[in-house]
C-alpha atoms as a PDB file:
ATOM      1  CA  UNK A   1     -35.189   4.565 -68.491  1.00  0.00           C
ATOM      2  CA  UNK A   2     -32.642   3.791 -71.339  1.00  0.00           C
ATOM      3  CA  UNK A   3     -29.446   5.041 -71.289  1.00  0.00           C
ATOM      4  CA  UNK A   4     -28.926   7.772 -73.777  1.00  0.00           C
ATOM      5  CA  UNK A   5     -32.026   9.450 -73.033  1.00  0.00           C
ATOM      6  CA  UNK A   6     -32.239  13.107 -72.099  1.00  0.00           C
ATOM      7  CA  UNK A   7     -34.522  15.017 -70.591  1.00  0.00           C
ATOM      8  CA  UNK A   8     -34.998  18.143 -68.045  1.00  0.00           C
ATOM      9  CA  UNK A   9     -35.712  17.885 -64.626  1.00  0.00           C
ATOM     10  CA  UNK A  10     -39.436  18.183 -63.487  1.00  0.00           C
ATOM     11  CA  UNK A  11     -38.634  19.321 -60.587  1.00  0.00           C
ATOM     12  CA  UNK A  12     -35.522  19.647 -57.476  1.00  0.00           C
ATOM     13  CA  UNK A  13     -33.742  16.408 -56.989  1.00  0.00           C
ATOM     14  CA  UNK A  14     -31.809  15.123 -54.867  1.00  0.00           C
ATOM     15  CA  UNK A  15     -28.507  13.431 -56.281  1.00  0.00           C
ATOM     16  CA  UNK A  16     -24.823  12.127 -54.968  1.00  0.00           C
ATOM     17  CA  UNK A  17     -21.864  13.090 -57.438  1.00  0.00           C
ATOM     18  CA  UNK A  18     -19.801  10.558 -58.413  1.00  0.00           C
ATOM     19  CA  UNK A  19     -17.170   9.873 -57.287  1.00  0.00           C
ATOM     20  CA  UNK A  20     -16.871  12.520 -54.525  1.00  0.00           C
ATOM     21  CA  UNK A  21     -19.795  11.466 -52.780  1.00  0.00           C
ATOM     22  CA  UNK A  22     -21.347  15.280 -52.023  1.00  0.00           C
ATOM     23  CA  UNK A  23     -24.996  15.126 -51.963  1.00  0.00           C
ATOM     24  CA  UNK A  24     -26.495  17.733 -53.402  1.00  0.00           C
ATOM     25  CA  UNK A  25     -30.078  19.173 -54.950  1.00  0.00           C
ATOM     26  CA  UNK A  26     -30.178  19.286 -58.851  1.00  0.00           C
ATOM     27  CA  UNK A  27     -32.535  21.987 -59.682  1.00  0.00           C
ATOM     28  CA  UNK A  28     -35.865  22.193 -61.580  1.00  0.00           C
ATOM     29  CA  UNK A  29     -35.371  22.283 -65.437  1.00  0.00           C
ATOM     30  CA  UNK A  30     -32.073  21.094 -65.834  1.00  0.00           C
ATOM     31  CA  UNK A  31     -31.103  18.837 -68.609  1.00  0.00           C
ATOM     32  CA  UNK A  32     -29.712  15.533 -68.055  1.00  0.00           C
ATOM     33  CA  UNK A  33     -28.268  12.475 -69.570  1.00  0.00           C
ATOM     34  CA  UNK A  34     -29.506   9.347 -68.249  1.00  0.00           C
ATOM     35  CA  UNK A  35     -25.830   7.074 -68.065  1.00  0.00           C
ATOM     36  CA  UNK A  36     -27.015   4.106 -66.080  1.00  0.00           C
ATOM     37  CA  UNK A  37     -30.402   2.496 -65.124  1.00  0.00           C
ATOM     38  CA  UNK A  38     -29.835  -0.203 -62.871  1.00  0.00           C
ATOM     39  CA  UNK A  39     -30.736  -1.809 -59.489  1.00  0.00           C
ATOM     40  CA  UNK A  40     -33.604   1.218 -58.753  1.00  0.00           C
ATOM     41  CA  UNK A  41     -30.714   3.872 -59.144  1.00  0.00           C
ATOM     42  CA  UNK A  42     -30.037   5.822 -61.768  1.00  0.00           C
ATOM     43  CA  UNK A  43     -26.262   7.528 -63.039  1.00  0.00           C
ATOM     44  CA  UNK A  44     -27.276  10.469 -64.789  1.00  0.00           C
ATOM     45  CA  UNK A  45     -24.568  13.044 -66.542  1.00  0.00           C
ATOM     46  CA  UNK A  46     -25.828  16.784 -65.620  1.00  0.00           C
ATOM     47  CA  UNK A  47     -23.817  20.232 -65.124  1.00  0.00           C
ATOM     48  CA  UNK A  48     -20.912  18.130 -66.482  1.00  0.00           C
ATOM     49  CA  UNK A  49     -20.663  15.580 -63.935  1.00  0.00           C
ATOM     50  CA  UNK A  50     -21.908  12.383 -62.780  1.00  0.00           C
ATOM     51  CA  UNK A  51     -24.704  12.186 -60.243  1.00  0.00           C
ATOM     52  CA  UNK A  52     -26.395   8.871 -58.535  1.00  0.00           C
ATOM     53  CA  UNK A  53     -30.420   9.459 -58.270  1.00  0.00           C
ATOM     54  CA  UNK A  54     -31.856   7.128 -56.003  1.00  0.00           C
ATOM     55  CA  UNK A  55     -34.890   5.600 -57.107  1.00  0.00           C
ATOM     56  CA  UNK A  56     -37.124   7.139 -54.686  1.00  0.00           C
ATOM     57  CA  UNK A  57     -36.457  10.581 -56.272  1.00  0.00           C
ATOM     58  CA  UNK A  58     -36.636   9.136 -59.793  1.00  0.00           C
ATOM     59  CA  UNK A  59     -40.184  11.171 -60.005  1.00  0.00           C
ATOM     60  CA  UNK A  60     -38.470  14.355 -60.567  1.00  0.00           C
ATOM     61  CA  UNK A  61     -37.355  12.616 -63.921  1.00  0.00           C
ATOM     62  CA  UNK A  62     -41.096  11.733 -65.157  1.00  0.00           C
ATOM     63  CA  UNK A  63     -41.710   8.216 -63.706  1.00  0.00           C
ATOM     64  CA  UNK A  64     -41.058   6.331 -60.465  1.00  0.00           C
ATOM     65  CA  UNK A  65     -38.484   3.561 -60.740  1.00  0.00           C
ATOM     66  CA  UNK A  66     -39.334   0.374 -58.631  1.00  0.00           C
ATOM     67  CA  UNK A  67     -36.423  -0.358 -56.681  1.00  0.00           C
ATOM     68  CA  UNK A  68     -35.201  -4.174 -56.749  1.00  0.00           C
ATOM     69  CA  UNK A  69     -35.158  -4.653 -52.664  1.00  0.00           C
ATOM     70  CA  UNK A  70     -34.799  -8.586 -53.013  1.00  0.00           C
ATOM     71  CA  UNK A  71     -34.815 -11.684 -55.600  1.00  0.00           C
ATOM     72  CA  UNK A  72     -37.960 -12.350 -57.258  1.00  0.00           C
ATOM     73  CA  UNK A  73     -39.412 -15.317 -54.483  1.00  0.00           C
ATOM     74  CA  UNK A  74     -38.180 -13.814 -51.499  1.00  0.00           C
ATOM     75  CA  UNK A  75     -41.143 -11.383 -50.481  1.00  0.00           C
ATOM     76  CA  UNK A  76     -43.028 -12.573 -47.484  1.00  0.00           C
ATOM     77  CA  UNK A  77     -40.501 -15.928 -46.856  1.00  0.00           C
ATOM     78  CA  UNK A  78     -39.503 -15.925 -43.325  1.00  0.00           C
ATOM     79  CA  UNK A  79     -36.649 -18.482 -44.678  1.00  0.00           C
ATOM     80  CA  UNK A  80     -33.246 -16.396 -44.752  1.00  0.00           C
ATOM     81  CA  UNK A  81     -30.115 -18.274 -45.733  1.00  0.00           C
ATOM     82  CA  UNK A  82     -26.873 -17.196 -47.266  1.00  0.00           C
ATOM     83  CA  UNK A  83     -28.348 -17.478 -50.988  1.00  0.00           C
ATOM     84  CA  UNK A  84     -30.866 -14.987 -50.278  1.00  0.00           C
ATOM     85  CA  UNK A  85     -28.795 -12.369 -49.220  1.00  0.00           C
ATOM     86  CA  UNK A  86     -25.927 -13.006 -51.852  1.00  0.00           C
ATOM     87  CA  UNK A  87     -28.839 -12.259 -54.476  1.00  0.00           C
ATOM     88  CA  UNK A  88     -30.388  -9.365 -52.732  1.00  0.00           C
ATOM     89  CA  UNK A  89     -26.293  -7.794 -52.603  1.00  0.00           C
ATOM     90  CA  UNK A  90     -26.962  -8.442 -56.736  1.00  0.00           C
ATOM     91  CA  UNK A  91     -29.359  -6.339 -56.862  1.00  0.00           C
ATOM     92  CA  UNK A  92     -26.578  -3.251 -56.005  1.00  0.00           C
ATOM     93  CA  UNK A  93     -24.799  -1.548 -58.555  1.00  0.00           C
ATOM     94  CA  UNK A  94     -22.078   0.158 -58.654  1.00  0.00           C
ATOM     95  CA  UNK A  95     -23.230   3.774 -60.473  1.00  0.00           C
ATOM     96  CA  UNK A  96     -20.317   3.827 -62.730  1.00  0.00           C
ATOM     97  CA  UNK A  97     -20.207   0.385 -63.652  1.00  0.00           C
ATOM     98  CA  UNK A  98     -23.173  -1.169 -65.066  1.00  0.00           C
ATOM     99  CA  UNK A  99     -22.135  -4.845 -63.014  1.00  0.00           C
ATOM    100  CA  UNK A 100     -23.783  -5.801 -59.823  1.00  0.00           C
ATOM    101  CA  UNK A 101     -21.513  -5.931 -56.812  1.00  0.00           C
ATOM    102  CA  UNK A 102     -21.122  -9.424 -55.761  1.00  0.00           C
ATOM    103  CA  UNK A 103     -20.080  -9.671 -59.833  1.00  0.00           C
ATOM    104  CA  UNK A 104     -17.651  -6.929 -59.833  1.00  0.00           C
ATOM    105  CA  UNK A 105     -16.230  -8.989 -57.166  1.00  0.00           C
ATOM    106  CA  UNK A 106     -16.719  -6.326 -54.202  1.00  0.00           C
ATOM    107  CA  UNK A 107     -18.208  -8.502 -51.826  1.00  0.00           C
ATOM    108  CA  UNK A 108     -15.404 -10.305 -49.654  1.00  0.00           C
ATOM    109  CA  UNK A 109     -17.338 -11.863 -46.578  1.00  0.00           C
ATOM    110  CA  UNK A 110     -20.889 -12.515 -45.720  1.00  0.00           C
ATOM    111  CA  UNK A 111     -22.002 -13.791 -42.096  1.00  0.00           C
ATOM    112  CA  UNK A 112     -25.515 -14.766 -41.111  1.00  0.00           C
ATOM    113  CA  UNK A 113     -26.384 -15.302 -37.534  1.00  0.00           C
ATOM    114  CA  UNK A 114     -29.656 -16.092 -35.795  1.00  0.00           C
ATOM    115  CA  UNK A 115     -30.749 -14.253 -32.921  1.00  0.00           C
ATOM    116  CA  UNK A 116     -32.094 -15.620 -29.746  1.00  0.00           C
ATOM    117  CA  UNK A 117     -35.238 -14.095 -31.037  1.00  0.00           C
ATOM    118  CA  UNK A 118     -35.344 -16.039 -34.132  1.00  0.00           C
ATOM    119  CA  UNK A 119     -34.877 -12.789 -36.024  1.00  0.00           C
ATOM    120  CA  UNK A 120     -31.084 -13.068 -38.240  1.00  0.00           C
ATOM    121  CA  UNK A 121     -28.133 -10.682 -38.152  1.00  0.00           C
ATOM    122  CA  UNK A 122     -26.127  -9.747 -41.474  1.00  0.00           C
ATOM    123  CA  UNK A 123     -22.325  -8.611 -41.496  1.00  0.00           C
ATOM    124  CA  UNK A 124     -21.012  -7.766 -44.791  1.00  0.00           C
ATOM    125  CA  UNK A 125     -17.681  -6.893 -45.790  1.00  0.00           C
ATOM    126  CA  UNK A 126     -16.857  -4.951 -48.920  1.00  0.00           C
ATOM    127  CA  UNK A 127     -14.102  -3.171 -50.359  1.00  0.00           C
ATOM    128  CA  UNK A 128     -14.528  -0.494 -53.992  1.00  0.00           C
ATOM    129  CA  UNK A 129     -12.540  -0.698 -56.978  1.00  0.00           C
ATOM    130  CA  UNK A 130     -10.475   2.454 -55.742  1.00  0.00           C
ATOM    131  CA  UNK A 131      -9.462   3.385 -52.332  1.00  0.00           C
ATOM    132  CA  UNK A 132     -10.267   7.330 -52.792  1.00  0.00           C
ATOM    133  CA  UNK A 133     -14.021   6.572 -54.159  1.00  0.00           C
ATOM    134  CA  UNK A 134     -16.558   8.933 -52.129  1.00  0.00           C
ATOM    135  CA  UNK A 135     -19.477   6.516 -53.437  1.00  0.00           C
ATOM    136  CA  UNK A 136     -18.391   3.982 -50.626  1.00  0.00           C
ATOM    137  CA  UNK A 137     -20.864   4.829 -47.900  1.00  0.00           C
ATOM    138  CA  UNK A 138     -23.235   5.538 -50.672  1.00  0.00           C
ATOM    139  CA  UNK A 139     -23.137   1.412 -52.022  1.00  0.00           C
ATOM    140  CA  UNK A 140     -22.861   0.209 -48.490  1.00  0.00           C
ATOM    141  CA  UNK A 141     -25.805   1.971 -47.064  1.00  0.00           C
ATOM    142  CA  UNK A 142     -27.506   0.793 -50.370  1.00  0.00           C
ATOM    143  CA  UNK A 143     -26.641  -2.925 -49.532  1.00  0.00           C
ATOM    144  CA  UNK A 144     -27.475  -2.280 -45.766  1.00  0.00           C
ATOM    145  CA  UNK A 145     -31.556  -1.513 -46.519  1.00  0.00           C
ATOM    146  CA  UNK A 146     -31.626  -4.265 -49.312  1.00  0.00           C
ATOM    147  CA  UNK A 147     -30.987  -6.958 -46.819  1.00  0.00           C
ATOM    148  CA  UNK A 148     -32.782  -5.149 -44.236  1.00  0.00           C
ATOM    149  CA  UNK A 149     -35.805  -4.756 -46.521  1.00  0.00           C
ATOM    150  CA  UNK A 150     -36.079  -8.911 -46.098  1.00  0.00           C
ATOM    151  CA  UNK A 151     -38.445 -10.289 -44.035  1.00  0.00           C
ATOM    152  CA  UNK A 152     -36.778 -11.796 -40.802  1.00  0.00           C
ATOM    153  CA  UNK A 153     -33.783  -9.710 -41.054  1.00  0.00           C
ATOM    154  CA  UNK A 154     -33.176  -7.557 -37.782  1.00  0.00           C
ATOM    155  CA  UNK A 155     -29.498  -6.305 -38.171  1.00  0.00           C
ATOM    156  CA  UNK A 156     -26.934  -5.579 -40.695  1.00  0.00           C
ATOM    157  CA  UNK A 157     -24.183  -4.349 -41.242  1.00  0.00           C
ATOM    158  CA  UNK A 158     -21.913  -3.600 -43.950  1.00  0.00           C
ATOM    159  CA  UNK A 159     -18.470  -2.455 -43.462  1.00  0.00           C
ATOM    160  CA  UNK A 160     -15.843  -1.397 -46.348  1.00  0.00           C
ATOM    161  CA  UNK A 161     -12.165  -3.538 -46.253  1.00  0.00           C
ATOM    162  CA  UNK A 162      -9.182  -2.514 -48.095  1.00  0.00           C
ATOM    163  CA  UNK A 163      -7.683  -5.772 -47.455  1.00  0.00           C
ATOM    164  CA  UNK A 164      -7.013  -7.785 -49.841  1.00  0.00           C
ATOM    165  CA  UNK A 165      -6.813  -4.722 -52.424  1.00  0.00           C
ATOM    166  CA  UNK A 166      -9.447  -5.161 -55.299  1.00  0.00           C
ATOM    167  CA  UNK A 167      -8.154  -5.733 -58.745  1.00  0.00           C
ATOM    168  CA  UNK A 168     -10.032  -7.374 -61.854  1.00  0.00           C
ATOM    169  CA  UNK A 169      -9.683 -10.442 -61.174  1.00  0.00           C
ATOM    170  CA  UNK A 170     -11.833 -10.609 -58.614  1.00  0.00           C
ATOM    171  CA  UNK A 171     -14.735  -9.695 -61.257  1.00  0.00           C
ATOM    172  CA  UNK A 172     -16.911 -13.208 -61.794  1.00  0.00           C
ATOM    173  CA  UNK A 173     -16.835 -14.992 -65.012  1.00  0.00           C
ATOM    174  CA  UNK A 174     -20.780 -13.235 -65.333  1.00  0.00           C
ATOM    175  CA  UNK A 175     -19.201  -9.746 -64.148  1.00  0.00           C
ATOM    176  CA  UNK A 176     -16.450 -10.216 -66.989  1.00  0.00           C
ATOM    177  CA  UNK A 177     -18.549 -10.933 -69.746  1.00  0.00           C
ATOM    178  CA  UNK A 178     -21.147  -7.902 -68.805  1.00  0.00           C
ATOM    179  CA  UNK A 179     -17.864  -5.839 -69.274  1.00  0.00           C
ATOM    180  CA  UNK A 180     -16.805  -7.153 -72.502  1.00  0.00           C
ATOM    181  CA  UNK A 181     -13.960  -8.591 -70.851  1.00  0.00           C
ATOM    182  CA  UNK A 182     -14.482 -11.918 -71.988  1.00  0.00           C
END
């Protein structure tokens, strides 16, 4: 859906409001903004605020949005290395910022460890561009059932870090020129 587009809600939705974090139920009929359209989310402007609509409740704006749950390729591979799972975390957005994660530079340690089983275990660590930002479990959980959505994957975690601090220049030279910043 292109930003700039506005439209009424079909019906209730479910939403998060940015930056707080509060879920709440948009009701049928109201007009919104669409902001952002990217990674199977959508940042929509409504009742003058910011609300995250997860692509599973995208029908209550007209259409269904197919959620990116892992790099084109990696369906049905029982192969899981460290590549795959950095491109699956850049296929999570931020819902203010129209950069993927690992390119806003929120992504500060992945570990991938095989089970006895031969299933694999994920541990991600993440921090957010602000300390106060209510959208943190919100882009963790996100990141949590992208990985898990890959075939072989048994457990993962994600866990949000405040240490080092973020700042922009952890943003990748890709990140950076999405931004304008370069």
């Amino acid at each position: 859906m292109k930003p700039g587009t506005t439209l009424d809600l079909e019906r209730d939705c479910e939403a998060v409001q940015i930056p707080a974090g509060n879920k709440v139920v948009l009701p049928a009929g109201t007009a919104v903004d669409v902001v952002q359209d990217l990674g199977g989310s959508l940042t929509i402007r409504a009742l003058g605020s910011l609300f995250r609509i997860d692509g599973r409740h995208a029908g209550a704006l007209g259409r269904e949005l197919a959620r990116e749950t892992a790099p084109a390729g990696a369906t049905g591979s029982p192969a899981v290395d460290e590549k795959l799972i950095w491109d699956t975390l850049k296929t999570c957005y931020d819902p203010e910022i129209p950069v993927n994660i690992v390119d806003l530079g929120l992504v500060y340690d992945l570990a991938l460890d095989q089970l006895p089983e031969g299933d694999w275990r994920v541990a991600v660590k993440m921090t957010l561009t602000a300390p106060g930002c209510g959208m943190g479990p919100v882009i963790a959980r996100d990141a949590q059932e992208r990985i898990l959505a890959l075939p072989g994957l048994r457990d993962a975690s994600v866990e949000i870090v405040w240490d080092p601090p973020w700042h922009q220049s952890m943003i990748t030279a890709e990140g950076r020129k999405a931004l304008g910043l370069e």
